[in-house]
PDB file of N, CA and C in Angstrom:
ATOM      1  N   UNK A   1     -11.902  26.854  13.214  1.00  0.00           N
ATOM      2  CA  UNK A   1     -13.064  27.062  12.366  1.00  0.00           C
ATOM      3  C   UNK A   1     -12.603  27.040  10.913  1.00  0.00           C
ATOM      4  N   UNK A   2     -13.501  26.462   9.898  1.00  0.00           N
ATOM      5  CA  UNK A   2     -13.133  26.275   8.907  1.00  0.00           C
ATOM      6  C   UNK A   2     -13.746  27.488   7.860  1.00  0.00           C
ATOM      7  N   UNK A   3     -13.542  28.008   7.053  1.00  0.00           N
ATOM      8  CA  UNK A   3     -13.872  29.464   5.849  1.00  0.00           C
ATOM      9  C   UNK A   3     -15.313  28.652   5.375  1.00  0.00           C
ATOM     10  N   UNK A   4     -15.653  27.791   5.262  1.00  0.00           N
ATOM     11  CA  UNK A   4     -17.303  27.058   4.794  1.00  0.00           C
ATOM     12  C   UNK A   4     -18.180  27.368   6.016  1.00  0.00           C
ATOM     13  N   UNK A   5     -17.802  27.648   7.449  1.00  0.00           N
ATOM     14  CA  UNK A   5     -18.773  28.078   8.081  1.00  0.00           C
ATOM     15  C   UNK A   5     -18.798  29.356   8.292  1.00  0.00           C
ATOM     16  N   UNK A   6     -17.649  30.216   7.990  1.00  0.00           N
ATOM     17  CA  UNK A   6     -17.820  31.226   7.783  1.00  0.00           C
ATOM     18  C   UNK A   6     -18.311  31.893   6.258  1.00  0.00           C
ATOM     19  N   UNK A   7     -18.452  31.438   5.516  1.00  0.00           N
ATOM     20  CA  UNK A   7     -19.376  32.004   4.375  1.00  0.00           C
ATOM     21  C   UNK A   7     -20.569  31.308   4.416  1.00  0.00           C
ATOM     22  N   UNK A   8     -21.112  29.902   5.177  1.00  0.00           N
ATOM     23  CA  UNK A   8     -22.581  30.409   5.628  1.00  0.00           C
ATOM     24  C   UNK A   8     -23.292  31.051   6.230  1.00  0.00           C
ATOM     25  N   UNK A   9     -22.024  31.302   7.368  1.00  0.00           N
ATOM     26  CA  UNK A   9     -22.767  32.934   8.203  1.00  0.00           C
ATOM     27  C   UNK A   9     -22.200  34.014   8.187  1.00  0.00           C
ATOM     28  N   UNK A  10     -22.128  34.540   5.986  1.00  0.00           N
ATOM     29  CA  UNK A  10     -21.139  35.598   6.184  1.00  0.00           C
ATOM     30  C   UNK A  10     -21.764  36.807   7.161  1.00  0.00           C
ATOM     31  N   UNK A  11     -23.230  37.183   6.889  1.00  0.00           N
ATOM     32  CA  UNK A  11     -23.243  38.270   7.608  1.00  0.00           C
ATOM     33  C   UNK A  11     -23.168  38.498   8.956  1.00  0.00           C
ATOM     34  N   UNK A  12     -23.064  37.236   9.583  1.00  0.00           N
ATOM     35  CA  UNK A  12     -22.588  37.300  10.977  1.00  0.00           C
ATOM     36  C   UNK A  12     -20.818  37.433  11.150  1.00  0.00           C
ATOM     37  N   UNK A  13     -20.306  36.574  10.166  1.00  0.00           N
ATOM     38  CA  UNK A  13     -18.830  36.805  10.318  1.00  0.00           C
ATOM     39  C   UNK A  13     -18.396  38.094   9.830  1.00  0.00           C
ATOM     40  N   UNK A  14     -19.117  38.895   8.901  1.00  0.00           N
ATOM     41  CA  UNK A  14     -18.190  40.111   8.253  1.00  0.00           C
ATOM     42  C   UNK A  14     -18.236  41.147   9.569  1.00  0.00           C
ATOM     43  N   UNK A  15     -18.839  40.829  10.394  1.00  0.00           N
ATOM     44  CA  UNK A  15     -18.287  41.895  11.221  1.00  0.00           C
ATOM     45  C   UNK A  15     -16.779  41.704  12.171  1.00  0.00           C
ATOM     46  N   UNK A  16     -16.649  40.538  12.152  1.00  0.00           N
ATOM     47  CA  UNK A  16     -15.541  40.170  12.641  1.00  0.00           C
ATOM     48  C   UNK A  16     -14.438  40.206  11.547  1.00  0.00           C
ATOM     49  N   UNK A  17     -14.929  40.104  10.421  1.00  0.00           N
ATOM     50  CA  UNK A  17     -13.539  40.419   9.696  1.00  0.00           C
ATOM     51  C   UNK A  17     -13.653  41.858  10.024  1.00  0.00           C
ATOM     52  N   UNK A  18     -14.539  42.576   9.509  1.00  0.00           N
ATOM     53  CA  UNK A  18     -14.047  44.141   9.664  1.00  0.00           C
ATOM     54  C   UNK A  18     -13.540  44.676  10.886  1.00  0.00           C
ATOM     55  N   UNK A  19     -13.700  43.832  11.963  1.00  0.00           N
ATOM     56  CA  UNK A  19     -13.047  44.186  13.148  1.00  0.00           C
ATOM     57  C   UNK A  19     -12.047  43.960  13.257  1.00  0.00           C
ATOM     58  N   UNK A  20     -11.335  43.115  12.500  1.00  0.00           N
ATOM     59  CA  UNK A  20      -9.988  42.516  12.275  1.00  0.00           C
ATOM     60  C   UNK A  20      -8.932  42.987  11.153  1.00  0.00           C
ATOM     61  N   UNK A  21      -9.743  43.660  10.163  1.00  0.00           N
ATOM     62  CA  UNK A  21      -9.025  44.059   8.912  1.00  0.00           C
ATOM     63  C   UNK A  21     -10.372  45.675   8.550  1.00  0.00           C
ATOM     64  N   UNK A  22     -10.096  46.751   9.518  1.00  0.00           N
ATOM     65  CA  UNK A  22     -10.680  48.014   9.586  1.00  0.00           C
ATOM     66  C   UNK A  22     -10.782  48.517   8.582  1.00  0.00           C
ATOM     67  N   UNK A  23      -9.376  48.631   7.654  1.00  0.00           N
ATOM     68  CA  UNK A  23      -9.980  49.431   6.309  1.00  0.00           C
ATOM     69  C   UNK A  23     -11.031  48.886   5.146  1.00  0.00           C
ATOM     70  N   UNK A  24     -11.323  47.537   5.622  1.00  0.00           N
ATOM     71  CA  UNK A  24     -12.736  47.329   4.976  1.00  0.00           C
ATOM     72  C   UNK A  24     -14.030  47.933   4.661  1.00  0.00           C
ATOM     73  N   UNK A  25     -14.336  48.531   3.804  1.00  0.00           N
ATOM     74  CA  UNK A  25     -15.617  48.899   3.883  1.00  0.00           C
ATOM     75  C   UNK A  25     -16.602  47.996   3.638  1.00  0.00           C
ATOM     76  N   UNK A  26     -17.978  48.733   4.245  1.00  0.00           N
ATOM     77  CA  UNK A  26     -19.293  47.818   3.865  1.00  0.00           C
ATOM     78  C   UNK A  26     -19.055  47.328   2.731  1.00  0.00           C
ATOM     79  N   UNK A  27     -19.236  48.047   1.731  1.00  0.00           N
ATOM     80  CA  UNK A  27     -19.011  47.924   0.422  1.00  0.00           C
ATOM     81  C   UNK A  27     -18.249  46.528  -0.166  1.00  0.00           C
ATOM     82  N   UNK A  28     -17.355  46.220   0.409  1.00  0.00           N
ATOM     83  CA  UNK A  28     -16.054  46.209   0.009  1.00  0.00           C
ATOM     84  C   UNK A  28     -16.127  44.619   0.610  1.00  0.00           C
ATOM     85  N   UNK A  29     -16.927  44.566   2.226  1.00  0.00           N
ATOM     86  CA  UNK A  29     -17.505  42.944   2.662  1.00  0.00           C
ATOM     87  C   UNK A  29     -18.803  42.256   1.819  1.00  0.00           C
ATOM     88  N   UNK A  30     -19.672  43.635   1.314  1.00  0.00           N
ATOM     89  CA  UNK A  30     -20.757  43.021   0.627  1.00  0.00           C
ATOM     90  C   UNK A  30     -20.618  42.326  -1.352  1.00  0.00           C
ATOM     91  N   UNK A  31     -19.267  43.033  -1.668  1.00  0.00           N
ATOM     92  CA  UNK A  31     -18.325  42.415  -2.938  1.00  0.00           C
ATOM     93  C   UNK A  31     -17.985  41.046  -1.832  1.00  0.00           C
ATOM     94  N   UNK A  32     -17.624  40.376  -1.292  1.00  0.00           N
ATOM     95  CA  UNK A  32     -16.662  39.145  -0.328  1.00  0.00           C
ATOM     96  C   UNK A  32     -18.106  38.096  -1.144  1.00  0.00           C
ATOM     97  N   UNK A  33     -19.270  38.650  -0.339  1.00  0.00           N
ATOM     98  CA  UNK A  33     -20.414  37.682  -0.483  1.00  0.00           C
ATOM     99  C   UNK A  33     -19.984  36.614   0.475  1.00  0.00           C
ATOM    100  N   UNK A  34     -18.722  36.324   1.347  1.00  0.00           N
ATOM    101  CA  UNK A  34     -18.274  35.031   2.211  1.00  0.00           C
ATOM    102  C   UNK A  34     -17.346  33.995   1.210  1.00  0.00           C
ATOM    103  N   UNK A  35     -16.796  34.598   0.089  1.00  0.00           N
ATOM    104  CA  UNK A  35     -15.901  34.112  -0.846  1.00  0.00           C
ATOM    105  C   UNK A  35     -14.199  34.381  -0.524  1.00  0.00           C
ATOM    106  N   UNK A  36     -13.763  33.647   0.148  1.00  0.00           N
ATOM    107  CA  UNK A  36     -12.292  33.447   0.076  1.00  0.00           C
ATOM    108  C   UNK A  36     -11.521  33.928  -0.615  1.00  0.00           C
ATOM    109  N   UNK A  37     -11.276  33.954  -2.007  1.00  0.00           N
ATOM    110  CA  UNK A  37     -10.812  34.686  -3.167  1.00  0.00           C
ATOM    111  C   UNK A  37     -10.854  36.191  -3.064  1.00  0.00           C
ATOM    112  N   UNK A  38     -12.219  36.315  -2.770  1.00  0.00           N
ATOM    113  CA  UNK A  38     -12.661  38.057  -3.217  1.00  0.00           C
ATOM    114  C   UNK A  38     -11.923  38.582  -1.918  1.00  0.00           C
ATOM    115  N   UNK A  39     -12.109  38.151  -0.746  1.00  0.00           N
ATOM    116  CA  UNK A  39     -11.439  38.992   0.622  1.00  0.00           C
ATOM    117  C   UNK A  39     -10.311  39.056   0.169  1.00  0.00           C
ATOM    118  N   UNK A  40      -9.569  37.703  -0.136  1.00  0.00           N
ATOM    119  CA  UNK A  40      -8.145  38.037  -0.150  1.00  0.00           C
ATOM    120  C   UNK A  40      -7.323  39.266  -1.405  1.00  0.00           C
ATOM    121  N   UNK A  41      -8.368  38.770  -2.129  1.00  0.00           N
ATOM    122  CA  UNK A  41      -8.103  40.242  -3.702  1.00  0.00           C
ATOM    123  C   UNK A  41      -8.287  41.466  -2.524  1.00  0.00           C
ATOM    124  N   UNK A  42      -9.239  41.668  -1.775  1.00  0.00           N
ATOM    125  CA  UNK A  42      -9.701  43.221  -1.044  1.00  0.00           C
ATOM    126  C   UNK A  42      -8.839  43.108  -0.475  1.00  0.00           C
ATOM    127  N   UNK A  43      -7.999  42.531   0.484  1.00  0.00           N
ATOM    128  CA  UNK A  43      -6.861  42.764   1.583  1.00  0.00           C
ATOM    129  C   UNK A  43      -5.719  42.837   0.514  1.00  0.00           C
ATOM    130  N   UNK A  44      -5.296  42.467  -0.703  1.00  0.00           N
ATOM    131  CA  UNK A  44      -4.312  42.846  -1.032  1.00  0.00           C
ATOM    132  C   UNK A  44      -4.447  44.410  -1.557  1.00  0.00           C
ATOM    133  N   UNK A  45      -5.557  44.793  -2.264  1.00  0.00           N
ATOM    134  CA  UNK A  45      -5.487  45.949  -2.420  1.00  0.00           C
ATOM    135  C   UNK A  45      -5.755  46.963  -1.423  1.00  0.00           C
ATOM    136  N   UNK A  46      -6.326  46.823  -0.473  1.00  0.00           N
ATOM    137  CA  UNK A  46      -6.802  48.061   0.464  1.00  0.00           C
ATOM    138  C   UNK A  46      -5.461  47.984   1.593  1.00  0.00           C
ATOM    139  N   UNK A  47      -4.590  46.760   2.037  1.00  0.00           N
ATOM    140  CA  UNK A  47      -3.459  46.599   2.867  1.00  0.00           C
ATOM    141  C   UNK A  47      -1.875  46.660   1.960  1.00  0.00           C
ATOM    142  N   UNK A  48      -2.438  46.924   0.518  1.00  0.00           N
ATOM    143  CA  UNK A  48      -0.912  46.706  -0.087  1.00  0.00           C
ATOM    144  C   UNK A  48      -0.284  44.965  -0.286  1.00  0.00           C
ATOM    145  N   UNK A  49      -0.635  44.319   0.462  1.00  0.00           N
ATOM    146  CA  UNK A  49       0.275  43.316   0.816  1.00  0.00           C
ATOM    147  C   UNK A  49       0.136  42.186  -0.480  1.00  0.00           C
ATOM    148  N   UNK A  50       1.156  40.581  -0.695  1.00  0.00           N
ATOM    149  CA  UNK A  50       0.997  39.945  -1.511  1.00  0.00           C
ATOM    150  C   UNK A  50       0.040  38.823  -1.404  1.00  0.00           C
ATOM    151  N   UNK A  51      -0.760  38.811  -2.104  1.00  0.00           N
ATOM    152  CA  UNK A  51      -1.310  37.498  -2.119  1.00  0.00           C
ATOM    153  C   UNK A  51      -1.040  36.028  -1.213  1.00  0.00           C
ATOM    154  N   UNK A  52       0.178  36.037  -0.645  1.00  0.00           N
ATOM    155  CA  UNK A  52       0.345  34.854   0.214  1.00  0.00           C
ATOM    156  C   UNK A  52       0.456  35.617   1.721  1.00  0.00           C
ATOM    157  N   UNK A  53       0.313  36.889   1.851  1.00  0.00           N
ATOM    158  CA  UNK A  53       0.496  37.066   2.950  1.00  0.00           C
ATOM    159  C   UNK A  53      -1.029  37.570   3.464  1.00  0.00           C
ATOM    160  N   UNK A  54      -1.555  37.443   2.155  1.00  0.00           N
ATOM    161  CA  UNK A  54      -3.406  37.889   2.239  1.00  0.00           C
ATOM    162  C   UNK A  54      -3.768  36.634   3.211  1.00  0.00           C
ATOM    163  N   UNK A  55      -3.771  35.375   2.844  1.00  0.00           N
ATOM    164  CA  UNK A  55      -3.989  34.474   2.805  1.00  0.00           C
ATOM    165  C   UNK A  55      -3.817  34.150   4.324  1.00  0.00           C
ATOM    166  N   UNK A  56      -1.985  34.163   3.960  1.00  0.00           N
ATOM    167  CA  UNK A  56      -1.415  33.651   5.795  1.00  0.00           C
ATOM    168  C   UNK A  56      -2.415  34.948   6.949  1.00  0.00           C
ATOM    169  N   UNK A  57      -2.321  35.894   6.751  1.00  0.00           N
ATOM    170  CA  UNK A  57      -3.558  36.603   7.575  1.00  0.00           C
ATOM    171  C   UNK A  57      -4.781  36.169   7.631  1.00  0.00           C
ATOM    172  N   UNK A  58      -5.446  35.401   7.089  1.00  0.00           N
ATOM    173  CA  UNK A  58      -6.996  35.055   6.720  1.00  0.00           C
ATOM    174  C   UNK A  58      -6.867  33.626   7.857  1.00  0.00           C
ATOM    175  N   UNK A  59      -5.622  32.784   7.219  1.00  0.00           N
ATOM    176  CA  UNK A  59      -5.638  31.561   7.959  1.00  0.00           C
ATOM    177  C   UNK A  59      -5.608  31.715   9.638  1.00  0.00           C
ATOM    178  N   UNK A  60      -4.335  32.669   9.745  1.00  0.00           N
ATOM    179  CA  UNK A  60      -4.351  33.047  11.519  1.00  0.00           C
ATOM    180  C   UNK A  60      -5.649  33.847  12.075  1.00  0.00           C
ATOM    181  N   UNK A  61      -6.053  34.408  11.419  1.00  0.00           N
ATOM    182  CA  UNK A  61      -7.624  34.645  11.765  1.00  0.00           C
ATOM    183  C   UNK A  61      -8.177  33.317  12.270  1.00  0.00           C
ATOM    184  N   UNK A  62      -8.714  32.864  11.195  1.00  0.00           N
ATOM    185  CA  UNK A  62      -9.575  31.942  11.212  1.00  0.00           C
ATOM    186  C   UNK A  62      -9.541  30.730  12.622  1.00  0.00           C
ATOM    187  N   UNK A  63      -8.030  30.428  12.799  1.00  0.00           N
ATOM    188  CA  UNK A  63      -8.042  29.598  13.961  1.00  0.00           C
ATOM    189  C   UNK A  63      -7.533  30.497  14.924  1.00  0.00           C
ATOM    190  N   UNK A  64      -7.957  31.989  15.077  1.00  0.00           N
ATOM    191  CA  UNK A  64      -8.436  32.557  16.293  1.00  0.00           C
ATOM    192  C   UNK A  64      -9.954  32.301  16.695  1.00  0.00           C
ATOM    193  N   UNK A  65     -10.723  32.082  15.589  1.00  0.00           N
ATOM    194  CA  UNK A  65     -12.202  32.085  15.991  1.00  0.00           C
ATOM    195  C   UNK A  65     -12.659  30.973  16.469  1.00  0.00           C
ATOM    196  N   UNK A  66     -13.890  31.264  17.533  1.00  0.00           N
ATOM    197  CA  UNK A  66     -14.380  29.983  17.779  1.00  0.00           C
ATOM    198  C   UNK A  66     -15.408  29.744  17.312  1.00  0.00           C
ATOM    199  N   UNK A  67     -15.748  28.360  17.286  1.00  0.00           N
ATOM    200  CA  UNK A  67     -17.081  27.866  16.709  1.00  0.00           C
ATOM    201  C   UNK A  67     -18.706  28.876  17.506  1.00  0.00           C
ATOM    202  N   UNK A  68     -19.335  28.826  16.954  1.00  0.00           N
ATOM    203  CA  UNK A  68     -20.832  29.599  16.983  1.00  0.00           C
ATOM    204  C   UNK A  68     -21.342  28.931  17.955  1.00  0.00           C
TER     205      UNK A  68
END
C-alpha cells in the first residue's frame, strides 16, 4: 500500500497507526491530517527516535497493510 491511499482514508487508517505506534494521541493523529511529514515529526518526538528511523518504521508499516 502506498501513504496516498492512506491519507485519503486518513480517518480510517489513523486507527491503525495508533494501533501500531500507541503513544499517539488523538490529538497528536488529528495534527497528521494523513501527512507523512507531520507523523514522522510525532514519532520522532513522542518515540525519541531519528528521523530516518521515523521513516524506516512508517515504510515497514505500510507494506504490512493491505489494500481496502
Amino acid at each position: 500500500m502506498n501513504w496516498d491511499r492512506i491519507a485519503g482514508n486518513w480517518k480510517q487508517a489513523s486507527g491503525r497507526v495508533q494501533k501500531e505506534w500507541g503513544k499517539l494521541t488523538d490529538d497528536d493523529l488529528a495534527r497528521v491530517e494523513g501527512r507523512r511529514d507531520q507523523l514522522v515529526g510525532i514519532l520522532q518526538e513522542r518515540y525519541g527516535i531519528r528521523q530516518d528511523e521515523a521513516d524506516r518504521q512508517i515504510d515497514d508499516w505500510l507494506a504490512r497493510q493491505q489494500p481496502d
